[in-house]
C-alpha atoms as a PDB file:
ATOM      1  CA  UNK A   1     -57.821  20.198 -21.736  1.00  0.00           C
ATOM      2  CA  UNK A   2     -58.371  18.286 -18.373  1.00  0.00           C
ATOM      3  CA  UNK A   3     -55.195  16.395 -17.600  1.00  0.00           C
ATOM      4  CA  UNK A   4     -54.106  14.025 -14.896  1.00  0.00           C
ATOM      5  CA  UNK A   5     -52.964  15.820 -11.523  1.00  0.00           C
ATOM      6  CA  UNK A   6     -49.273  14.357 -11.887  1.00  0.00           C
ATOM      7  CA  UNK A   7     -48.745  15.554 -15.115  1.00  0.00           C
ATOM      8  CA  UNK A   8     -48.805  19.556 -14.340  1.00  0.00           C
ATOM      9  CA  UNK A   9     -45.769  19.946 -12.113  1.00  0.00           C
ATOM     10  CA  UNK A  10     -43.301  20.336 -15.379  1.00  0.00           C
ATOM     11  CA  UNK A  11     -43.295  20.628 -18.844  1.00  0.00           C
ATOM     12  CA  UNK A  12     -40.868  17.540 -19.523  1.00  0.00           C
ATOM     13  CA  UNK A  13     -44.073  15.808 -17.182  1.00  0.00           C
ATOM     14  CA  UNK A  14     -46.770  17.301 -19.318  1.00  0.00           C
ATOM     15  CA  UNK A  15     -45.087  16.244 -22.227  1.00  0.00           C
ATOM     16  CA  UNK A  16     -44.472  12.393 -20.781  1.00  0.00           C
ATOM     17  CA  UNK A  17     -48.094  12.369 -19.896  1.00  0.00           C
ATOM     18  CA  UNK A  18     -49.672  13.606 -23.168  1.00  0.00           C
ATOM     19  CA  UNK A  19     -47.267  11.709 -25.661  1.00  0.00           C
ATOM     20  CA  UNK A  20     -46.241   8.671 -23.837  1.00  0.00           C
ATOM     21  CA  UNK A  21     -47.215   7.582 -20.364  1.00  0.00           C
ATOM     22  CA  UNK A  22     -50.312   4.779 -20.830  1.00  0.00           C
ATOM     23  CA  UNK A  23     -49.341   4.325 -24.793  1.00  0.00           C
ATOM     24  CA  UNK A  24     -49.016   0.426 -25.141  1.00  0.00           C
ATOM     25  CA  UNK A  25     -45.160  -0.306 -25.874  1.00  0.00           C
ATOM     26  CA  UNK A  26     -44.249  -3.695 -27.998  1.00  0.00           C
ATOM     27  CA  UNK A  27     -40.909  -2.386 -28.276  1.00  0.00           C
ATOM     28  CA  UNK A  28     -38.218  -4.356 -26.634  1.00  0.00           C
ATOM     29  CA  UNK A  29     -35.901  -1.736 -26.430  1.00  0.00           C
ATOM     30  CA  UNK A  30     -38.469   0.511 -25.118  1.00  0.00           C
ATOM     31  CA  UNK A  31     -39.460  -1.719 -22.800  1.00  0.00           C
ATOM     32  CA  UNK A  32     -35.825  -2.538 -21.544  1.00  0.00           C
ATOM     33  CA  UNK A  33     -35.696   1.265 -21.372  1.00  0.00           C
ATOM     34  CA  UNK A  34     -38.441   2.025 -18.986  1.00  0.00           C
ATOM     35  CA  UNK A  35     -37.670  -1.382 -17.025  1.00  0.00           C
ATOM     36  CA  UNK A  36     -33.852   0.104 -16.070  1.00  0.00           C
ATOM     37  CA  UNK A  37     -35.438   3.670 -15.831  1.00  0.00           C
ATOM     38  CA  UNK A  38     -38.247   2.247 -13.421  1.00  0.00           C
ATOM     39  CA  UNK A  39     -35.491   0.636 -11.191  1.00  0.00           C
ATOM     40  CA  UNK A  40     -33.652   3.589 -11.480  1.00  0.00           C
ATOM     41  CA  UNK A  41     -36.819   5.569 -10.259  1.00  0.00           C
ATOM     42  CA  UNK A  42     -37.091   3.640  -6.906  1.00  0.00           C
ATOM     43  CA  UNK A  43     -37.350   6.369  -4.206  1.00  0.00           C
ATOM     44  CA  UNK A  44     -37.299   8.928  -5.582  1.00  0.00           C
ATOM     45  CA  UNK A  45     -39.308  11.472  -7.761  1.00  0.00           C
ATOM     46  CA  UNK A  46     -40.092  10.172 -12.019  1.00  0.00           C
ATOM     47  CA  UNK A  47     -39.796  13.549 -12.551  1.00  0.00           C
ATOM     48  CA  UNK A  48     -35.977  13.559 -11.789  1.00  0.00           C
ATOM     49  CA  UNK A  49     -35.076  10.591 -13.578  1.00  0.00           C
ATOM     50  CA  UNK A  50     -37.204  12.191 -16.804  1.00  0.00           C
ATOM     51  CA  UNK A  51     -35.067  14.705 -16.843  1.00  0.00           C
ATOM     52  CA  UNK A  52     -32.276  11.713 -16.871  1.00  0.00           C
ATOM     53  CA  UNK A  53     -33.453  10.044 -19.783  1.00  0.00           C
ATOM     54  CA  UNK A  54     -31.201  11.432 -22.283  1.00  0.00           C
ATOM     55  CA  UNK A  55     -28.150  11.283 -19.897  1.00  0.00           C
ATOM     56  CA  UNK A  56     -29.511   7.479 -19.627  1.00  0.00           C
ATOM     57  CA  UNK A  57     -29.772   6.242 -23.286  1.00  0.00           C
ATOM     58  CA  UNK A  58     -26.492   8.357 -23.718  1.00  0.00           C
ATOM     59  CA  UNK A  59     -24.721   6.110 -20.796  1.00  0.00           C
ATOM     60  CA  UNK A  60     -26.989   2.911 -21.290  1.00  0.00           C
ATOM     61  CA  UNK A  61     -25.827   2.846 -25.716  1.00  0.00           C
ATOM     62  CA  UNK A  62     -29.871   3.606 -26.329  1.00  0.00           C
ATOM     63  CA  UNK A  63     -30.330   0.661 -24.023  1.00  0.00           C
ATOM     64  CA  UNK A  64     -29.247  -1.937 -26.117  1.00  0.00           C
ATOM     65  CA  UNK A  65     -30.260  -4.694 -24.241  1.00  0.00           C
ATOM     66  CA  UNK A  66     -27.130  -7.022 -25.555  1.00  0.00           C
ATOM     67  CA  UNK A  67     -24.626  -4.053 -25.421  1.00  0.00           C
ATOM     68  CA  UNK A  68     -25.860  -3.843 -21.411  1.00  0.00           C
ATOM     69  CA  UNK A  69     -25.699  -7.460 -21.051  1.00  0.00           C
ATOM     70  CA  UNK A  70     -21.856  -7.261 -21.542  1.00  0.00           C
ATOM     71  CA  UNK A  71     -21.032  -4.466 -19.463  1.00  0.00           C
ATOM     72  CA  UNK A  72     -17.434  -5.390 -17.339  1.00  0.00           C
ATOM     73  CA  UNK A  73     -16.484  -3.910 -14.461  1.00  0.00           C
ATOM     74  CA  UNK A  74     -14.597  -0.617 -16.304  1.00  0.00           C
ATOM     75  CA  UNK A  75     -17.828   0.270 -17.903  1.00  0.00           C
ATOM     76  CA  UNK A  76     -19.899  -0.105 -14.597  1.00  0.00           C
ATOM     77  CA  UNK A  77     -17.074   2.348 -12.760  1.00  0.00           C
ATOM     78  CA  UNK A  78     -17.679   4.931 -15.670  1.00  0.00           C
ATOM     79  CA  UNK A  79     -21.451   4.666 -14.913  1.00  0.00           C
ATOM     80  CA  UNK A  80     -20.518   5.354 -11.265  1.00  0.00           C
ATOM     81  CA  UNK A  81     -18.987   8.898 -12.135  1.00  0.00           C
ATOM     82  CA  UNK A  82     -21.643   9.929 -14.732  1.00  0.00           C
ATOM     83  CA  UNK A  83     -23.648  12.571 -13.582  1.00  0.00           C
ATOM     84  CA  UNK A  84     -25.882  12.467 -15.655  1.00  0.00           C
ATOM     85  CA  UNK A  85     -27.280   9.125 -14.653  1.00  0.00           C
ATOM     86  CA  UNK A  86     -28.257   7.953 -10.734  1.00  0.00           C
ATOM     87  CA  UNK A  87     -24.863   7.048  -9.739  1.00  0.00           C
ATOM     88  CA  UNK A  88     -26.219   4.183  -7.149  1.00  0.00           C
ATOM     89  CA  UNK A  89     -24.207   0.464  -7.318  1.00  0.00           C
ATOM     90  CA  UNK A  90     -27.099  -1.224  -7.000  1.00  0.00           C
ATOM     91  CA  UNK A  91     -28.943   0.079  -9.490  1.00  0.00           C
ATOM     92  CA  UNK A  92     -26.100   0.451 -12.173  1.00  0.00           C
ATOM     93  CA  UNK A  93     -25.605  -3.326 -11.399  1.00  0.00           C
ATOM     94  CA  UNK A  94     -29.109  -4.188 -11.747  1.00  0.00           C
ATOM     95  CA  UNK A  95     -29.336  -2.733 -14.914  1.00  0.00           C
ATOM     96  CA  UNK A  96     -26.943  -5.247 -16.540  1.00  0.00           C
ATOM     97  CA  UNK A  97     -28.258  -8.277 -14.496  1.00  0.00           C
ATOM     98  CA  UNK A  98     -31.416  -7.503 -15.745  1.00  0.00           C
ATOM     99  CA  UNK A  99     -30.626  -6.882 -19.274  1.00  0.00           C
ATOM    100  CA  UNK A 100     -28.581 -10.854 -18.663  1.00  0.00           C
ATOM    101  CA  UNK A 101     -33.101 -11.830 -17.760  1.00  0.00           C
ATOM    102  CA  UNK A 102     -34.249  -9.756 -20.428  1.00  0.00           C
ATOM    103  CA  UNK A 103     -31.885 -12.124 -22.800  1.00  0.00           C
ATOM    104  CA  UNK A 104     -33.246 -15.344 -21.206  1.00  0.00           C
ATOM    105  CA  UNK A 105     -37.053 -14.286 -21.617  1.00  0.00           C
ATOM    106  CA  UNK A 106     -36.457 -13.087 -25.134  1.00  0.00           C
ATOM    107  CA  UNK A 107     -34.868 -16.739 -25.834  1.00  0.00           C
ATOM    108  CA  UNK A 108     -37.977 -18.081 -23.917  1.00  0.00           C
ATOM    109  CA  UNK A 109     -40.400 -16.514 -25.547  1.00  0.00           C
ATOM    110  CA  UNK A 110     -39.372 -14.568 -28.341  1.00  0.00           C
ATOM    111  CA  UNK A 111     -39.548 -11.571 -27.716  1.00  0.00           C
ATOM    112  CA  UNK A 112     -39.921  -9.483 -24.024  1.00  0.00           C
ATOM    113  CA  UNK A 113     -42.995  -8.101 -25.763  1.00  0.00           C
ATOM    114  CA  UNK A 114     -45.054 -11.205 -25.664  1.00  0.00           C
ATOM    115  CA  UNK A 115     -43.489 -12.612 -22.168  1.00  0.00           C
ATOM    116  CA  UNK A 116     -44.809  -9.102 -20.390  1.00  0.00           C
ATOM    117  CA  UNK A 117     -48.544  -8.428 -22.699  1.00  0.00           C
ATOM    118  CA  UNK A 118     -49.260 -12.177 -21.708  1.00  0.00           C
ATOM    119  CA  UNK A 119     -49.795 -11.043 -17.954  1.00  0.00           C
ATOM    120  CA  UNK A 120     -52.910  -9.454 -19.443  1.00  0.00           C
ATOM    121  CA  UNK A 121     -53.884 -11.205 -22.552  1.00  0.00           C
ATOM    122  CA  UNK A 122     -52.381  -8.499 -24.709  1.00  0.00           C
ATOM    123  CA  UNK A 123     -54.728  -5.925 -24.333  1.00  0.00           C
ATOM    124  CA  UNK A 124     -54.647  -2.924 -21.965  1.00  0.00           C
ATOM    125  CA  UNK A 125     -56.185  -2.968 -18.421  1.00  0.00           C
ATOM    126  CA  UNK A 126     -58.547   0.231 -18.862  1.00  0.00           C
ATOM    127  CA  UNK A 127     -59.459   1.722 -15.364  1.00  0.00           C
ATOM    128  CA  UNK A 128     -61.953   4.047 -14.655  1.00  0.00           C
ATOM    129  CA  UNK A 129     -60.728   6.429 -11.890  1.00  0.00           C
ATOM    130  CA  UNK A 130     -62.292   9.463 -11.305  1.00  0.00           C
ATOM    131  CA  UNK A 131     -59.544  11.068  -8.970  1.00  0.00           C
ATOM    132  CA  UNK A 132     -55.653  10.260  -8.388  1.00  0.00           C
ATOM    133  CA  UNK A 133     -56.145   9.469  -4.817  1.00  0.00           C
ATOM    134  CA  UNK A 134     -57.826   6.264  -6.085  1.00  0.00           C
ATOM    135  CA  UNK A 135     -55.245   5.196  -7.990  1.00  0.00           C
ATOM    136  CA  UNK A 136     -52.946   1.814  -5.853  1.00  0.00           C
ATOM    137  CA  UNK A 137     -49.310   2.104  -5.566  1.00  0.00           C
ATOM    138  CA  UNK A 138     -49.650  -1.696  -6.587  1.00  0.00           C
ATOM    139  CA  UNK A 139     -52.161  -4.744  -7.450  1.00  0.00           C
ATOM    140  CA  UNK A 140     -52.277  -8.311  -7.402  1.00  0.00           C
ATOM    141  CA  UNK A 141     -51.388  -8.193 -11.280  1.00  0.00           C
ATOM    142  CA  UNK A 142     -48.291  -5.931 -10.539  1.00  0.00           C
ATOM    143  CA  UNK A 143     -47.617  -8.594  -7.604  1.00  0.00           C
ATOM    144  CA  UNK A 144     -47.763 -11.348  -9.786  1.00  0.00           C
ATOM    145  CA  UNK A 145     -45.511 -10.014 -12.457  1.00  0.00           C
ATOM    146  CA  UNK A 146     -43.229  -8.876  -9.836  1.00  0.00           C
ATOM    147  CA  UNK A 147     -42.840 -12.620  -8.405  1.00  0.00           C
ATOM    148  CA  UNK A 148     -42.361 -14.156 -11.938  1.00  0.00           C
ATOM    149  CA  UNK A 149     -40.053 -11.480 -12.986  1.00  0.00           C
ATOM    150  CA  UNK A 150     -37.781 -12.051  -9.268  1.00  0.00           C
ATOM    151  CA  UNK A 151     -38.127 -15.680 -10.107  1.00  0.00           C
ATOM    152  CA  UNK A 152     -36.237 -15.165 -13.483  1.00  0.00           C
ATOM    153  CA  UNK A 153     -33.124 -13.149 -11.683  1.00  0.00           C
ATOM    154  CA  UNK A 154     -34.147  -9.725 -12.298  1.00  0.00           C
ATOM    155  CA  UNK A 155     -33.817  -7.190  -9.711  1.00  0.00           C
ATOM    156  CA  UNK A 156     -35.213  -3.709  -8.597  1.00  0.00           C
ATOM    157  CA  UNK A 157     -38.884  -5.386  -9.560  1.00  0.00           C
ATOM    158  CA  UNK A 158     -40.741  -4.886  -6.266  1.00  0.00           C
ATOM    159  CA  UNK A 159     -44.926  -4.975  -6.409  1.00  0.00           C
ATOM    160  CA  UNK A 160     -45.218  -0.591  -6.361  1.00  0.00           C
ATOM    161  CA  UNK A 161     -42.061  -0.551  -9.370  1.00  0.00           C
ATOM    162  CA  UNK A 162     -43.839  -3.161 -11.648  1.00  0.00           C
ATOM    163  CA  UNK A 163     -46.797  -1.266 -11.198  1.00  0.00           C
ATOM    164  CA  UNK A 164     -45.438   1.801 -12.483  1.00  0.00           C
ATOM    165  CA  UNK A 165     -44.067  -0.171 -15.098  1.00  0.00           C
ATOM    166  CA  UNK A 166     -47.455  -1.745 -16.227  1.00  0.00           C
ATOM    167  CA  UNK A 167     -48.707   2.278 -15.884  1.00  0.00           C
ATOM    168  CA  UNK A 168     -45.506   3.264 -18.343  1.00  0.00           C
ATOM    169  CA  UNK A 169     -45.716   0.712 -21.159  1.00  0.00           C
ATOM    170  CA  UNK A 170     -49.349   0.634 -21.430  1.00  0.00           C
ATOM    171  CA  UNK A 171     -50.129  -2.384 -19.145  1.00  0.00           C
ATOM    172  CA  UNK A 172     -52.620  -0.417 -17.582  1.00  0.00           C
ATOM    173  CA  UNK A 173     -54.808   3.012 -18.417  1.00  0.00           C
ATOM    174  CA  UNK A 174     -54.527   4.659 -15.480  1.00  0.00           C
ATOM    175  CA  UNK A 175     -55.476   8.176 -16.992  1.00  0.00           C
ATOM    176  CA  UNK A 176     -58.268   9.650 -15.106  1.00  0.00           C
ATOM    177  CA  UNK A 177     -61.760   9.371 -16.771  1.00  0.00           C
ATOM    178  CA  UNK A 178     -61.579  13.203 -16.772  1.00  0.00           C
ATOM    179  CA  UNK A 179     -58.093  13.112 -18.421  1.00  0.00           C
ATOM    180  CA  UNK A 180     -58.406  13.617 -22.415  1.00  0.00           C
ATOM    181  CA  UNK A 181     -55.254  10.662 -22.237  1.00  0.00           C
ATOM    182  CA  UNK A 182     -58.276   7.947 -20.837  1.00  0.00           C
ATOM    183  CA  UNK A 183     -60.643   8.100 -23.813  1.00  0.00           C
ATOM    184  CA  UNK A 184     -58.150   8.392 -26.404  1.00  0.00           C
ATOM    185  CA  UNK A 185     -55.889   5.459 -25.012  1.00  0.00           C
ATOM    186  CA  UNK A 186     -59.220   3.736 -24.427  1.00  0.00           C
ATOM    187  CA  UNK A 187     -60.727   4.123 -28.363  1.00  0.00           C
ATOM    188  CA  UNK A 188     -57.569   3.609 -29.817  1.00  0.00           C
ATOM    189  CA  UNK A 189     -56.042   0.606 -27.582  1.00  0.00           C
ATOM    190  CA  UNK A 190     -58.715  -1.129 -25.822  1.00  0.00           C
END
């Protein structure tokens, strides 16, 4: 089966793209999860912090969202040693000042789910790209989001990092058309 180009560099890759990557997500604690493992992304490679992701919900308590929220200073030092995880400051921090927004937009709205799916009317952006090099980095959607979510505190939420959060949680399709992911994300989602 045709897959996209991205996906055939690993297994724990081939895996991400044919189980996961494009799915629509209205889990909040899946999408807290890939929001702090997005962040946590930012330069460098997703295929390093996939092979994080256990080490991550390990060190992040499954990213429960109000269990991050109260993270003190001891905890944050732990994170710093773990290597499991990314050990960067700013990104450790970020993680629990975003999980602080997460709170406030749940309040807000009820749920992260509907504050993110309202961006685009709560059904999936399908694209139709026949080759990765055609694929942006970012949008105006992705820019958009990444204003309103900078404008509610959170942090590590540039343009290209929202983007590849829309691409993780099923914002967008951004399977290629020759990709067996497009259609089936497409018939059962769209």
């Amino acid at each position: 089966m045709k897959k996209c180009a991205w996906a055939l560099s690993s297994l724990s890759e081939q895996h991400y793209h044919d189980l996961e990557w494009g799915v629509p997500i209205h889990d909040d604690r899946l999408l807290f999860e890939f929001l702090i493992l997005e962040g946590a992304q930012a330069g460098l490679s997703w295929s390093t912090i996939l092979n994080k992701r256990m080490a991550y919900r390990e060190a992040f308590d499954q990213f429960d969202v109000v269990k991050v929220a109260s993270y003190d200073d001891h905890k944050i030092n732990e994170l710093l040693v773990n290597p499991g995880i990314v050990r960067n400051k700013l990104k450790i921090n970020s993680a629990v000042s975003n999980a602080l927004a997460f709170i406030n937009v749940q309040r807000e709205f009820g749920s992260f789910d509907s504050y993110i799916w309202q961006f685009v009317q709560g059904r999936p952006v399908c694209n139709t790209w026949e080759s990765a090099v055609e694929i942006p980095t970012f949008t105006k959607l992705s820019e958009m989001i990444s204003k309103d979510l900078k404008q509610r505190g959170f942090k590590f939420v540039g343009s290209t990092i929202c983007y590849a959060y829309m691409q993780a949680i099923g914002l967008v399709n951004d399977h290629t058309v020759d990709c067996f992911r497009h259609a089936e994300i497409k018939q059962k989602y769209s």
